[in-house]
N, C-alpha and C. Protein backbone atom coordinates (compact mmCIF):
# COMPACT_ATOMS: atom_id res chain seq x y z
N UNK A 1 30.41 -24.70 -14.87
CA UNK A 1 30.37 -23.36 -14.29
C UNK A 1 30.02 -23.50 -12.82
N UNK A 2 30.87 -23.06 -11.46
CA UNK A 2 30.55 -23.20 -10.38
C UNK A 2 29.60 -22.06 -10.07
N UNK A 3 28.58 -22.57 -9.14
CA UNK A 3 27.85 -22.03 -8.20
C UNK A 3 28.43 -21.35 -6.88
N UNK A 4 28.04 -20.02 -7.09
CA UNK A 4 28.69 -18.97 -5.91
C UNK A 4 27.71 -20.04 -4.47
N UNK A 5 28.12 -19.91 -3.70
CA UNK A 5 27.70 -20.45 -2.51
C UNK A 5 27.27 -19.05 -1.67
N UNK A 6 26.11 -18.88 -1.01
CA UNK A 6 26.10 -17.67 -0.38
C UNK A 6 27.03 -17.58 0.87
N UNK A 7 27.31 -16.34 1.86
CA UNK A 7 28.13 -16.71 2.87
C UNK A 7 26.89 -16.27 3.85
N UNK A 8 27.13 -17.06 5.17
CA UNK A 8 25.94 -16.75 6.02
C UNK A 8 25.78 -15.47 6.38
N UNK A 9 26.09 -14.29 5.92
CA UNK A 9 25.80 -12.66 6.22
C UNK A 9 24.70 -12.67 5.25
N UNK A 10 25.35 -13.18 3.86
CA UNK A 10 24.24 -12.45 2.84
C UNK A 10 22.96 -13.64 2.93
N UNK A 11 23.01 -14.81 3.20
CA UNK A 11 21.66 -15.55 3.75
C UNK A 11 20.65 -15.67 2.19
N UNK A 12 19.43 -15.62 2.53
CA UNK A 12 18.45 -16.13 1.22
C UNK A 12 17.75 -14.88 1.46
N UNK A 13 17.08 -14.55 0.38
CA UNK A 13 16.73 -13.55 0.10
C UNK A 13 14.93 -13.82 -0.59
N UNK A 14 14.12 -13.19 0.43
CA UNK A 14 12.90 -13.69 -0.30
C UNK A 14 12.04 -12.73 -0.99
N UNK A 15 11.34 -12.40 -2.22
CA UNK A 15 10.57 -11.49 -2.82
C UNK A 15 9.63 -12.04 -3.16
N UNK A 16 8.32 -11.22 -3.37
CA UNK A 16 7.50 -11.46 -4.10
C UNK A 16 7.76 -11.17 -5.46
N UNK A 17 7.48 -12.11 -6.25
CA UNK A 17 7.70 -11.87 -7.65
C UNK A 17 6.40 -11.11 -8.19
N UNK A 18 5.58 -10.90 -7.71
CA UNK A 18 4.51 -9.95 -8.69
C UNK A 18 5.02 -8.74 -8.56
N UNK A 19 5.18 -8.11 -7.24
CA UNK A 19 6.31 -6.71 -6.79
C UNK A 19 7.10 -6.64 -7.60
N UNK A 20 7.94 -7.17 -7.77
CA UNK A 20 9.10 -7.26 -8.95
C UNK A 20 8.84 -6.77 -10.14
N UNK A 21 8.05 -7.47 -10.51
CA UNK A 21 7.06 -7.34 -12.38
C UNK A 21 6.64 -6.09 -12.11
N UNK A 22 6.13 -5.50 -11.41
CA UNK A 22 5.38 -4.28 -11.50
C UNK A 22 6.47 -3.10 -11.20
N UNK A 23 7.71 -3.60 -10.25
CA UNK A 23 8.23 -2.28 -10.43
C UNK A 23 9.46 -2.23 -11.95
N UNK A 24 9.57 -3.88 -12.43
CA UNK A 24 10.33 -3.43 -13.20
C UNK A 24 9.62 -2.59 -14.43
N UNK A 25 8.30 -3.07 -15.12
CA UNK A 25 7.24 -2.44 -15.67
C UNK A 25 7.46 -0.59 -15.24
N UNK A 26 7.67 -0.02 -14.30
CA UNK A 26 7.53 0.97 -14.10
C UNK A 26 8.68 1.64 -14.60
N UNK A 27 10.21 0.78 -14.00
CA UNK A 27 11.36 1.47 -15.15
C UNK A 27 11.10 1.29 -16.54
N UNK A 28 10.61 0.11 -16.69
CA UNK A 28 10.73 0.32 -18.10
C UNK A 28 9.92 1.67 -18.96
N UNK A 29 8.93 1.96 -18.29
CA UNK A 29 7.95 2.56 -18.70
C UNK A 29 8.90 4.14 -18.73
N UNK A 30 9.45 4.49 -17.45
CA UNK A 30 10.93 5.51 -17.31
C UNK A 30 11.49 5.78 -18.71
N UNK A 31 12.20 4.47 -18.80
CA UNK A 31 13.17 4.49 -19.62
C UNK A 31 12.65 5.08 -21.25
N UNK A 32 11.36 4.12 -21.56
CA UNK A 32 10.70 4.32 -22.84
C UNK A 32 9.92 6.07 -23.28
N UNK A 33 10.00 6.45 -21.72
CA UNK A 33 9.31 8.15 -21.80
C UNK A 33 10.79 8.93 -22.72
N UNK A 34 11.83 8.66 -21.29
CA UNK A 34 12.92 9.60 -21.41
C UNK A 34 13.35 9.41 -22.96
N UNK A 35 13.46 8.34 -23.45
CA UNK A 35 14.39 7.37 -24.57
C UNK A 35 13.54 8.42 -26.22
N UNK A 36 12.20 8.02 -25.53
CA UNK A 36 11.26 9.06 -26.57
C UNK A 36 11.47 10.33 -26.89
N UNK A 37 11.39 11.16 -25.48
CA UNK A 37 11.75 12.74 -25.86
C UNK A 37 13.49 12.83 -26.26
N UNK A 38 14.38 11.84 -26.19
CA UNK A 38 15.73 12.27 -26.84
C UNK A 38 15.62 11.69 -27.59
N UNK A 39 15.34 10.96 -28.86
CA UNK A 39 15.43 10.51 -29.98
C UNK A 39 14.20 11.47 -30.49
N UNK A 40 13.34 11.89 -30.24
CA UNK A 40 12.82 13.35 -30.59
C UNK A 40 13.46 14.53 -31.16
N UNK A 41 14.34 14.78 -30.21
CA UNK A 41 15.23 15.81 -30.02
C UNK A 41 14.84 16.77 -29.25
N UNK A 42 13.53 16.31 -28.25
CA UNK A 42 13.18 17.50 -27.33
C UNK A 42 13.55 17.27 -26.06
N UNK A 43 15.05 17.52 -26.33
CA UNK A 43 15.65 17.99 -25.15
C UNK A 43 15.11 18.89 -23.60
N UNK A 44 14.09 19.92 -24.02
CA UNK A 44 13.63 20.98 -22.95
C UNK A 44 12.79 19.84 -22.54
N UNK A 45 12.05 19.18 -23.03
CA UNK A 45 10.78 17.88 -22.27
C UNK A 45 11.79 17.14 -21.89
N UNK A 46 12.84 16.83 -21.92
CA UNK A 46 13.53 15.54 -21.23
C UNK A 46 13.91 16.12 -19.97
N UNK A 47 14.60 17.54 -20.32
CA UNK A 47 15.19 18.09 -18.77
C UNK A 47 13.64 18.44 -18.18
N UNK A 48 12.67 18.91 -18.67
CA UNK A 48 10.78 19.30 -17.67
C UNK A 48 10.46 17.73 -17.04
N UNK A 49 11.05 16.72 -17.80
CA UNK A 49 10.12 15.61 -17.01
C UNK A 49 10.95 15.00 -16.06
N UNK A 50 12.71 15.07 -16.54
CA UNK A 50 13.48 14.24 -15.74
C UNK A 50 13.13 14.81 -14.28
N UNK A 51 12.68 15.28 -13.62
CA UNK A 51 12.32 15.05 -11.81
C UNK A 51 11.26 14.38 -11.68
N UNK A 52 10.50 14.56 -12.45
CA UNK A 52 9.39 13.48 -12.31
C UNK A 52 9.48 11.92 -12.41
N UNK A 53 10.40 11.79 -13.90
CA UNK A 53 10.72 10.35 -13.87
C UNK A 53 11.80 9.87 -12.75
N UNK A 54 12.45 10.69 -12.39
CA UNK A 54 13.40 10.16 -11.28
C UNK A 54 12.56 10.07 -9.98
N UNK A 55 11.74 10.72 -9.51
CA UNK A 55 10.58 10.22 -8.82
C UNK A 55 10.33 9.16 -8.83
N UNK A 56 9.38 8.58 -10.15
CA UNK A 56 9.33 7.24 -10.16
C UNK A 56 10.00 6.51 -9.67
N UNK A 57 10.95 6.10 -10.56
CA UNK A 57 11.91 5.56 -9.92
C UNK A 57 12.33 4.98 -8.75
N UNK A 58 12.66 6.19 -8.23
CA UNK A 58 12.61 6.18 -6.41
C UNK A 58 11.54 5.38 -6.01
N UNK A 59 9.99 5.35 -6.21
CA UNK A 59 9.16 4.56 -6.02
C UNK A 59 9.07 3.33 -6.43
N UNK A 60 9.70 3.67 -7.59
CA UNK A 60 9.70 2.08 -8.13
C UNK A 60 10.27 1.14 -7.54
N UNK A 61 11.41 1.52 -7.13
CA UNK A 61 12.71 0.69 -6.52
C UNK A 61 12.47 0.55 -5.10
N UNK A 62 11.56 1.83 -4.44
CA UNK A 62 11.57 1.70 -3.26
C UNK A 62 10.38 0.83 -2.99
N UNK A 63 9.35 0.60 -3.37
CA UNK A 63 7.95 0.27 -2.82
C UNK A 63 8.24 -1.22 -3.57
N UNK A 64 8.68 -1.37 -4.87
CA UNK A 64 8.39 -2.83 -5.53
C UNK A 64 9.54 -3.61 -5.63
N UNK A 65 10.64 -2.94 -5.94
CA UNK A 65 11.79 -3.98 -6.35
C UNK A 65 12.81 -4.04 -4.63
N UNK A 66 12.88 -2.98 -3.93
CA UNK A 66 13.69 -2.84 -2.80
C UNK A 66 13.18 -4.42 -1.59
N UNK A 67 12.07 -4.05 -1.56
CA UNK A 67 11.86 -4.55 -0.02
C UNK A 67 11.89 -6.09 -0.16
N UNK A 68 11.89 -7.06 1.09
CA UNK A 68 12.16 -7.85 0.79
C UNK A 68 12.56 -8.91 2.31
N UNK A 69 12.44 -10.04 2.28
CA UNK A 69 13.31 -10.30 4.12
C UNK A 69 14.77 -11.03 2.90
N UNK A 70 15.75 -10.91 4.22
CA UNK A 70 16.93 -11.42 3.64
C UNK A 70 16.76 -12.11 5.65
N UNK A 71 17.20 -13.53 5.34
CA UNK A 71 18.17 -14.60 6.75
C UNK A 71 19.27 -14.92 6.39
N UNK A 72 19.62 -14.27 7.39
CA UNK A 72 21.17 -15.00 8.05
C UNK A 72 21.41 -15.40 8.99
N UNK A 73 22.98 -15.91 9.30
CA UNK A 73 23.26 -16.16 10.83
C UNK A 73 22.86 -15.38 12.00
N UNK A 74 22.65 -13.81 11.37
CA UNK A 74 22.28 -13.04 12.72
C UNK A 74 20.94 -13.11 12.71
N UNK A 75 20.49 -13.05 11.81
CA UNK A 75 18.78 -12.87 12.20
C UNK A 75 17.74 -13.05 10.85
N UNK A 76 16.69 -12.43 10.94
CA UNK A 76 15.98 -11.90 9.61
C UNK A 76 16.12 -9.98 9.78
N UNK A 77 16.79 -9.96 8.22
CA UNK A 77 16.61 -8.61 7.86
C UNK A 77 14.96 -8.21 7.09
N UNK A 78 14.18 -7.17 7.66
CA UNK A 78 13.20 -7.16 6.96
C UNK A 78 13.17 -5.54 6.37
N UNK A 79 12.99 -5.59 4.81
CA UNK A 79 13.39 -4.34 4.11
C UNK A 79 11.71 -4.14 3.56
N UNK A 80 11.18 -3.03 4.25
CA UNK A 80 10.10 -2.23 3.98
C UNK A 80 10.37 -0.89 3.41
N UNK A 81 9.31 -1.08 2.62
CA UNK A 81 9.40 0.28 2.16
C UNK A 81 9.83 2.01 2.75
N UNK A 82 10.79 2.40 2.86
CA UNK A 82 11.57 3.50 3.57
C UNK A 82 12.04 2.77 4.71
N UNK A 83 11.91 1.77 5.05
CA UNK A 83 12.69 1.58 6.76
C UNK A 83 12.95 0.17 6.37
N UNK A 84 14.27 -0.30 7.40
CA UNK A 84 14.60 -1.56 7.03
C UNK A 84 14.66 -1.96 8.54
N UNK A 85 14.26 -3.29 9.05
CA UNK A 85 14.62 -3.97 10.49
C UNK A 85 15.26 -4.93 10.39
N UNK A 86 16.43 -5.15 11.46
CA UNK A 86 17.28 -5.65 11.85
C UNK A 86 16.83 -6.52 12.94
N UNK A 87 16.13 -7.88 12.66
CA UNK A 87 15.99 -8.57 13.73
C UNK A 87 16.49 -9.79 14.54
N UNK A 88 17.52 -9.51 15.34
CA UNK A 88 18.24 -11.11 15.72
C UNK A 88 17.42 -11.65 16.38
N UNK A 89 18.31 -13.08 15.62
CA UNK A 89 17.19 -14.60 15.84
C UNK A 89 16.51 -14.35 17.45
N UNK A 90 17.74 -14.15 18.65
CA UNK A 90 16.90 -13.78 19.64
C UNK A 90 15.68 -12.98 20.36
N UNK A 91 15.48 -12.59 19.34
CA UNK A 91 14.13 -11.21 19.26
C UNK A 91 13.16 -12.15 18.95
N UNK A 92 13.53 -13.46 17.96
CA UNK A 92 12.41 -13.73 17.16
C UNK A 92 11.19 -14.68 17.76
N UNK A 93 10.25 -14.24 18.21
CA UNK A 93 9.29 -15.09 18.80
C UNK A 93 8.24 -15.60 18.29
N UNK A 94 7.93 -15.59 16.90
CA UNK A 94 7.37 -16.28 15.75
C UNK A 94 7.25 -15.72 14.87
N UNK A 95 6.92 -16.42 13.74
CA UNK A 95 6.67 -15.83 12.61
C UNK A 95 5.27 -16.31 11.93
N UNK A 96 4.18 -15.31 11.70
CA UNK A 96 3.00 -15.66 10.99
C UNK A 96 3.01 -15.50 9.47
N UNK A 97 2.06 -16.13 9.21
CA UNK A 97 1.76 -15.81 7.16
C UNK A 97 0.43 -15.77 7.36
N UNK A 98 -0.40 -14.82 7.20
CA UNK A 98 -1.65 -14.41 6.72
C UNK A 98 -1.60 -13.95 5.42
N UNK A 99 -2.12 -12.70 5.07
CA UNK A 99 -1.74 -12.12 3.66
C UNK A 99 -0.67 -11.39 3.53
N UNK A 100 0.26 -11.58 4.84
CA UNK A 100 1.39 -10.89 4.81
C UNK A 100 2.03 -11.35 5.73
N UNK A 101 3.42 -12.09 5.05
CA UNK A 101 4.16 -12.62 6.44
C UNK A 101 4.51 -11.49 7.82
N UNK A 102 4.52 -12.03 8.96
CA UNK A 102 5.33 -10.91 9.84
C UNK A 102 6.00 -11.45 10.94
N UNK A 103 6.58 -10.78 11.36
CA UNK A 103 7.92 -11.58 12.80
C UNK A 103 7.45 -10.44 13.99
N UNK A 104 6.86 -11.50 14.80
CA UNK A 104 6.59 -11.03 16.40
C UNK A 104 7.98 -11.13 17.11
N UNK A 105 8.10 -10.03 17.85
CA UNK A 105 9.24 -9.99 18.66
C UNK A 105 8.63 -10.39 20.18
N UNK A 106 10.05 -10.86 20.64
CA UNK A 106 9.74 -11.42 22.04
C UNK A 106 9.37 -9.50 22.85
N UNK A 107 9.18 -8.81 22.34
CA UNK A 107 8.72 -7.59 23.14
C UNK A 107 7.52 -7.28 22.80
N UNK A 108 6.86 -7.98 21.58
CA UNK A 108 5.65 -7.82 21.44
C UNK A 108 5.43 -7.09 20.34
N UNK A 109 6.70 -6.76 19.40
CA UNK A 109 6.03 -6.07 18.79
C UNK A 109 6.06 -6.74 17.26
N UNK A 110 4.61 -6.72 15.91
CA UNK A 110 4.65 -6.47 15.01
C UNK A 110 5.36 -6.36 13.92
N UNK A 111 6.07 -6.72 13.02
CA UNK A 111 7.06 -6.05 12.14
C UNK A 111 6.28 -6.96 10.72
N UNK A 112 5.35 -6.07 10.00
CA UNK A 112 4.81 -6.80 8.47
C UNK A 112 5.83 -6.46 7.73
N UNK A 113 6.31 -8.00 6.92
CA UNK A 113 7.15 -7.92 5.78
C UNK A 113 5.99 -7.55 4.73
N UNK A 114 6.35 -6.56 3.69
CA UNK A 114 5.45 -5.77 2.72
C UNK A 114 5.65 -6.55 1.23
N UNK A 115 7.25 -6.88 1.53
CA UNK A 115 7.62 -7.39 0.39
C UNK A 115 7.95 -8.91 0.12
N UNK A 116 7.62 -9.52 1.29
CA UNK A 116 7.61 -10.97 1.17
C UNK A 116 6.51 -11.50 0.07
N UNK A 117 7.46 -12.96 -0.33
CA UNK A 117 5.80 -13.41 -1.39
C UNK A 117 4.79 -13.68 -0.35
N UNK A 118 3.85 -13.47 -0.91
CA UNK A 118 2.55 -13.55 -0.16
C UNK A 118 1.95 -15.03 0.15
N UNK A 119 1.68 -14.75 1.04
CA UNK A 119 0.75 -15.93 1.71
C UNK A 119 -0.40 -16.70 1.04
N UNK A 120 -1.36 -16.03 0.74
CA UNK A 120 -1.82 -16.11 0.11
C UNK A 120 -2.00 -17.18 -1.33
N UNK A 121 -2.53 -18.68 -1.15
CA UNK A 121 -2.81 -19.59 -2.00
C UNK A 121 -4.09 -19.91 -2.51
N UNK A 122 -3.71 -19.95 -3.81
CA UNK A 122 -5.02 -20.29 -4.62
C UNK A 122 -5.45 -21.80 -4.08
N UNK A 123 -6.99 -21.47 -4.10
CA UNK A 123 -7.68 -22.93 -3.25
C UNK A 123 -8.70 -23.33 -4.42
N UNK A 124 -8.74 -24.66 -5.14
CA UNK A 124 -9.67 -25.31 -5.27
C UNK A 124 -11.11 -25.15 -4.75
N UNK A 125 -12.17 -25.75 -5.20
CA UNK A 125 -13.28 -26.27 -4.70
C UNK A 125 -13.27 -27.12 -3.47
N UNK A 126 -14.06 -26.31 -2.47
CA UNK A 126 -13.40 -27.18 -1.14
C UNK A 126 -14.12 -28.20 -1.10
N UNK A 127 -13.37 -29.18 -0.59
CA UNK A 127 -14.00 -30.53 -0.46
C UNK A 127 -14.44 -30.63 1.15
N UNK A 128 -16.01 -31.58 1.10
CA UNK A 128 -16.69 -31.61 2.56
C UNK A 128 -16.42 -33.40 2.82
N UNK A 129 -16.41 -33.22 3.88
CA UNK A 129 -17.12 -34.89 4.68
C UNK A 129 -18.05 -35.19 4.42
N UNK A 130 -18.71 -36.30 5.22
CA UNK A 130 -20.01 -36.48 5.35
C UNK A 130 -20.88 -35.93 6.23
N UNK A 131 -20.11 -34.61 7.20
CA UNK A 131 -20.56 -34.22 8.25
C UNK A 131 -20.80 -32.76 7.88
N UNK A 132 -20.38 -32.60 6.40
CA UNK A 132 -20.74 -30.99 5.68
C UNK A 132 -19.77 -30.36 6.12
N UNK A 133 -18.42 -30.41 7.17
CA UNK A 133 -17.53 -29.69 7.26
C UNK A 133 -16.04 -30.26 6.28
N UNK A 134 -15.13 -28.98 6.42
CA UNK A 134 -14.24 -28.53 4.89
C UNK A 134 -13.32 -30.03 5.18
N UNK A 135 -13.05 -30.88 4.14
CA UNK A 135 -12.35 -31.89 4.38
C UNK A 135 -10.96 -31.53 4.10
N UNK A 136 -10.02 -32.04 5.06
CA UNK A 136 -8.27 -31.83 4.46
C UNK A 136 -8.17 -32.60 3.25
N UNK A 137 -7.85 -32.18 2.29
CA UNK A 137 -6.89 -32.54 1.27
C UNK A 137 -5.41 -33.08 0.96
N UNK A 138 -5.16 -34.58 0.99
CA UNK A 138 -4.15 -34.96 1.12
C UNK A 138 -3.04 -34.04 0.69
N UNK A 139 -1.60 -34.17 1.66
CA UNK A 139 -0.49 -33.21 0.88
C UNK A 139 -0.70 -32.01 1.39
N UNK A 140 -2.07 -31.08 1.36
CA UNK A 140 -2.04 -30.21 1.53
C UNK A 140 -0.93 -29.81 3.24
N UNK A 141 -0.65 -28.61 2.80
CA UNK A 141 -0.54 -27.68 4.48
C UNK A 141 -1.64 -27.04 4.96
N UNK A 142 -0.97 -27.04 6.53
CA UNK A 142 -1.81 -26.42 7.52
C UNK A 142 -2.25 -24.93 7.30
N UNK A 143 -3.20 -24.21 7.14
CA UNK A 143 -3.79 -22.77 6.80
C UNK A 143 -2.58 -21.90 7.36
N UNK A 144 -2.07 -21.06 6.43
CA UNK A 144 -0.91 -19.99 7.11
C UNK A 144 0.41 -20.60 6.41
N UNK A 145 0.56 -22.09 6.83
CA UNK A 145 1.81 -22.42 6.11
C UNK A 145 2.16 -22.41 4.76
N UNK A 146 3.28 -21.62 4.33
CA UNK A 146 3.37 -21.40 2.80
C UNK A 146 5.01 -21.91 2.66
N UNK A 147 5.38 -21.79 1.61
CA UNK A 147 6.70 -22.00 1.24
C UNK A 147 7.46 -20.73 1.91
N UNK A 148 7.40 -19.82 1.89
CA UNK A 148 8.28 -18.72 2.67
C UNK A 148 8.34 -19.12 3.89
N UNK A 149 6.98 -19.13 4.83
CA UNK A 149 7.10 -19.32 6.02
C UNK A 149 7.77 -20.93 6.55
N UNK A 150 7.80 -21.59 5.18
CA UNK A 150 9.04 -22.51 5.82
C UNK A 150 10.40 -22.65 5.57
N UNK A 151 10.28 -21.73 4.54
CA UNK A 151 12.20 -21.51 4.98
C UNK A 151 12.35 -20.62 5.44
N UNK A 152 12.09 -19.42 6.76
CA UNK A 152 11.84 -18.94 7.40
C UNK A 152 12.04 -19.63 8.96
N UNK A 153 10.86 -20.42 8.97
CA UNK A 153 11.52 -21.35 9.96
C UNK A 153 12.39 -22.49 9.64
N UNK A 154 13.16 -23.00 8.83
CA UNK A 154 13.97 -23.70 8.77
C UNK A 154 15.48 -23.04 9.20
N UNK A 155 15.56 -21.66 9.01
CA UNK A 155 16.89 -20.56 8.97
C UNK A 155 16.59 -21.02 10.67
N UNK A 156 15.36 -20.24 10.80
CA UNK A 156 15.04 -20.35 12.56
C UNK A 156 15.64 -21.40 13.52
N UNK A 157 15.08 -22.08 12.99
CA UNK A 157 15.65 -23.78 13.52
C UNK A 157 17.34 -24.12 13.27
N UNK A 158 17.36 -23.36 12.34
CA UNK A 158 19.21 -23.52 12.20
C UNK A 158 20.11 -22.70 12.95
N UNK A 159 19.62 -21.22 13.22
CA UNK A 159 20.53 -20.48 14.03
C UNK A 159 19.77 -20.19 15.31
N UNK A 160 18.50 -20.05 15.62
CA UNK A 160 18.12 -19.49 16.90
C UNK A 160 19.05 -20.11 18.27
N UNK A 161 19.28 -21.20 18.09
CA UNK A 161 19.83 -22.35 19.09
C UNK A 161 21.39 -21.54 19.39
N UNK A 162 22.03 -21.21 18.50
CA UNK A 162 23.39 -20.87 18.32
C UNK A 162 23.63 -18.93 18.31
N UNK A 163 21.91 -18.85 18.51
CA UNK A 163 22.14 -16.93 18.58
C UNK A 163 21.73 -16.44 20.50
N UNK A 164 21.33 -17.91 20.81
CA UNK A 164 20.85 -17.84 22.19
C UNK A 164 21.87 -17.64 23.00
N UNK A 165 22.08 -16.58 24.10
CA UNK A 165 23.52 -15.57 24.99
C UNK A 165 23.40 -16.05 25.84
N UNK A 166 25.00 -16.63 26.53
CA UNK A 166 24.43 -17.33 28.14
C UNK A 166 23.52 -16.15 29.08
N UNK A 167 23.12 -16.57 29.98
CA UNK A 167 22.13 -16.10 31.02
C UNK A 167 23.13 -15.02 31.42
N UNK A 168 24.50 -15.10 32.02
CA UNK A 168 24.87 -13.75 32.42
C UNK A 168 25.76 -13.27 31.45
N UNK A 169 25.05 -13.10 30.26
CA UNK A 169 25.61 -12.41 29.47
C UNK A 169 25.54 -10.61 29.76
N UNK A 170 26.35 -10.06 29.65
CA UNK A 170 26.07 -8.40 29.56
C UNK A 170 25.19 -7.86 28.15
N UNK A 171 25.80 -8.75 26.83
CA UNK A 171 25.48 -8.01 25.76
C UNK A 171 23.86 -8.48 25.13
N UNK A 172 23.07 -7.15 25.31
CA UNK A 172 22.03 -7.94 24.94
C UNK A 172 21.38 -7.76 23.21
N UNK A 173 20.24 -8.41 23.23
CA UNK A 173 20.05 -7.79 21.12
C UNK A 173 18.89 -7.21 21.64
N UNK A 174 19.14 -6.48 20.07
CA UNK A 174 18.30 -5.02 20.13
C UNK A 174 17.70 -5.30 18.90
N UNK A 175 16.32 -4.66 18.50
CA UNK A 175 15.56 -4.37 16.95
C UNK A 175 16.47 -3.55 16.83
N UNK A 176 17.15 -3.77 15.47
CA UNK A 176 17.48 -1.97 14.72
C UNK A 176 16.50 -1.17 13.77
N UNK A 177 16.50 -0.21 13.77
CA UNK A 177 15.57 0.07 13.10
C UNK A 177 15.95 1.20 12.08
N UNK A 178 15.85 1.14 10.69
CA UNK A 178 16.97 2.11 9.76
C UNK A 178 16.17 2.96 8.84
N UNK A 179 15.66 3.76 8.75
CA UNK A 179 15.12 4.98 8.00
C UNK A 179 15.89 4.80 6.76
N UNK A 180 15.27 5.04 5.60
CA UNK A 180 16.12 4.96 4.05
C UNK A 180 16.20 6.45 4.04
N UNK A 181 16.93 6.99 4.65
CA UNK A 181 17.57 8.58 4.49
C UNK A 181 17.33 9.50 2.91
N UNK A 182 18.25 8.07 2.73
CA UNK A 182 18.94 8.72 0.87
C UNK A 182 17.67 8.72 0.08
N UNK A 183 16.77 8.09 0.04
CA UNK A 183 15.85 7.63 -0.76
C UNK A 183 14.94 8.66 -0.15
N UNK A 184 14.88 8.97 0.55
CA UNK A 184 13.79 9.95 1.49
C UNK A 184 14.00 11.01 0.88
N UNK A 185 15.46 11.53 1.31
CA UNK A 185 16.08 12.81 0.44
C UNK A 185 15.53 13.35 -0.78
N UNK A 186 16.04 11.96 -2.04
CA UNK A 186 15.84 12.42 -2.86
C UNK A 186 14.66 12.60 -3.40
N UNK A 187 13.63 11.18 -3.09
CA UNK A 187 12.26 11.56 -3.71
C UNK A 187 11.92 13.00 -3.03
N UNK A 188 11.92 13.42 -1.96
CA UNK A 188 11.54 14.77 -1.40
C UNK A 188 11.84 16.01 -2.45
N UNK A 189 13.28 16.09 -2.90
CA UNK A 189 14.13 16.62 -3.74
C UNK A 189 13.16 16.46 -5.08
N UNK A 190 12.95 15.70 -5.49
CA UNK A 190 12.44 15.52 -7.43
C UNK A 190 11.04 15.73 -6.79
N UNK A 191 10.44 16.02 -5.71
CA UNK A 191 8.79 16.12 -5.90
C UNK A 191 8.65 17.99 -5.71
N UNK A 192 9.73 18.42 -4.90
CA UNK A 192 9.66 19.64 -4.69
C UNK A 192 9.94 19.86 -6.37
N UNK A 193 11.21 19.42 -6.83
CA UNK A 193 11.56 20.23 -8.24
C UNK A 193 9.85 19.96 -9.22
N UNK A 194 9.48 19.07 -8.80
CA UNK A 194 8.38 18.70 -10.43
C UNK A 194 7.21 19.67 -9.86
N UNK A 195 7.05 19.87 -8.70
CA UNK A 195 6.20 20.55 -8.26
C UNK A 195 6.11 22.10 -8.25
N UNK A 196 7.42 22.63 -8.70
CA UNK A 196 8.09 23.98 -9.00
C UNK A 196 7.52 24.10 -10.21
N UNK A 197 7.86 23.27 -11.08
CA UNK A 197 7.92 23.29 -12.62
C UNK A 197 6.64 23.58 -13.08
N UNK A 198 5.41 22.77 -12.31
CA UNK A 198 4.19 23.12 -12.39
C UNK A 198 3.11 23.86 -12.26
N UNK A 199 3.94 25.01 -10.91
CA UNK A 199 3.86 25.96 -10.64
C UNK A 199 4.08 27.09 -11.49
N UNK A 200 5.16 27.24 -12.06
CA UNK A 200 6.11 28.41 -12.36
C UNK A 200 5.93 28.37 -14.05
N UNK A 201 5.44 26.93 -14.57
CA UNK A 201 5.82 27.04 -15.91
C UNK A 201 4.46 26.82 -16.64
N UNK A 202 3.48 26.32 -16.11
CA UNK A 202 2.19 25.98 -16.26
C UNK A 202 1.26 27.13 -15.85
């Protein structure tokens, strides 16, 4: 069975897998409400709750399973919760991992990935010298460095070189910056309706 090869648009795609578990946990939890009141046969509770569970949803997908960085040839895409950034490699002026990876732009600004796996490694019993300070641990990495943040910079190291514009170039790169519209919409939409219902029928 062949292996799809990615093409350099769609790039690697990084998540935290606990995010994941928890938002799929949340459809499921959806599914097992709605699934209940129609094998019930109480139809009027399936149509009273469906804005609410579609709510969820929206959260679910948006806050746990959505976000995420995706690299490619153009840059790192970073997908946060309601807003997504568009950052070419030329913007990119490092990248940290604390408890949350993030990409400094050469303008200075900030951008926390929400949905990257986390930084964050479980540590042993620290080991001392003879001088009472924390001894390195063979193998180990340097504090900050995690597995994300190195294929992160490995993408880096592969395209920054080849995203760099001669000097009199006209065209320059820009952050994009993308509002999740649709998703905005609708959770707005199912919180007004569940919020009617509670009003008017309660």
């Amino acid at each position: 069975m062949s292996r799809r090869v990615p093409t350099p648009r769609q790039g690697v795609v990084l998540r935290a897998r606990t995010s994941v578990g928890v938002g799929l946990a949340l459809l499921a939890l959806v599914a097992v409400l709605l699934a209940d009141a129609l094998l019930r046969g109480r139809w009027d509770v399936a149509v009273l709750a469906l804005p609410a569970l579609v709510l969820v949803t929206c959260l679910a997908v948006e806050v746990f399973l959505r976000p995420g960085i995706r690299l490619h040839a153009g840059g790192i895409t970073v997908v946060n919760p309601l807003v997504t950034y568009e950052v070419p490699w030329e913007l990119v002026a490092d990248v940290t991992a604390r408890f949350l990876v993030a990409v400094e732009t050469a303008d200075g600004r900030r951008i926390r990935c929400w949905g990257a796996p986390t930084a964050a490694e479980p540590r042993g019993p620290a080991a001392v010298d003879r001088s009472g300070r924390p001894a390195a641990r063979r193998g180990s990495r340097p504090p900050g460095v995690t597995v994300a943040h190195r294929v992160i910079e490995a993408h880096r190291a592969q395209y920054a070189d080849a995203a760099r514009r001669p000097a009199d170039s006209s065209v320059t790169a820009r952050l994009d910056r993308k509002p999740h519209w649709m998703t905005l919409g609708l959770a707005a939409a199912m919180a007004v309706a569940a919020l009617s219902q509670l009003l008017f029928t309660g």
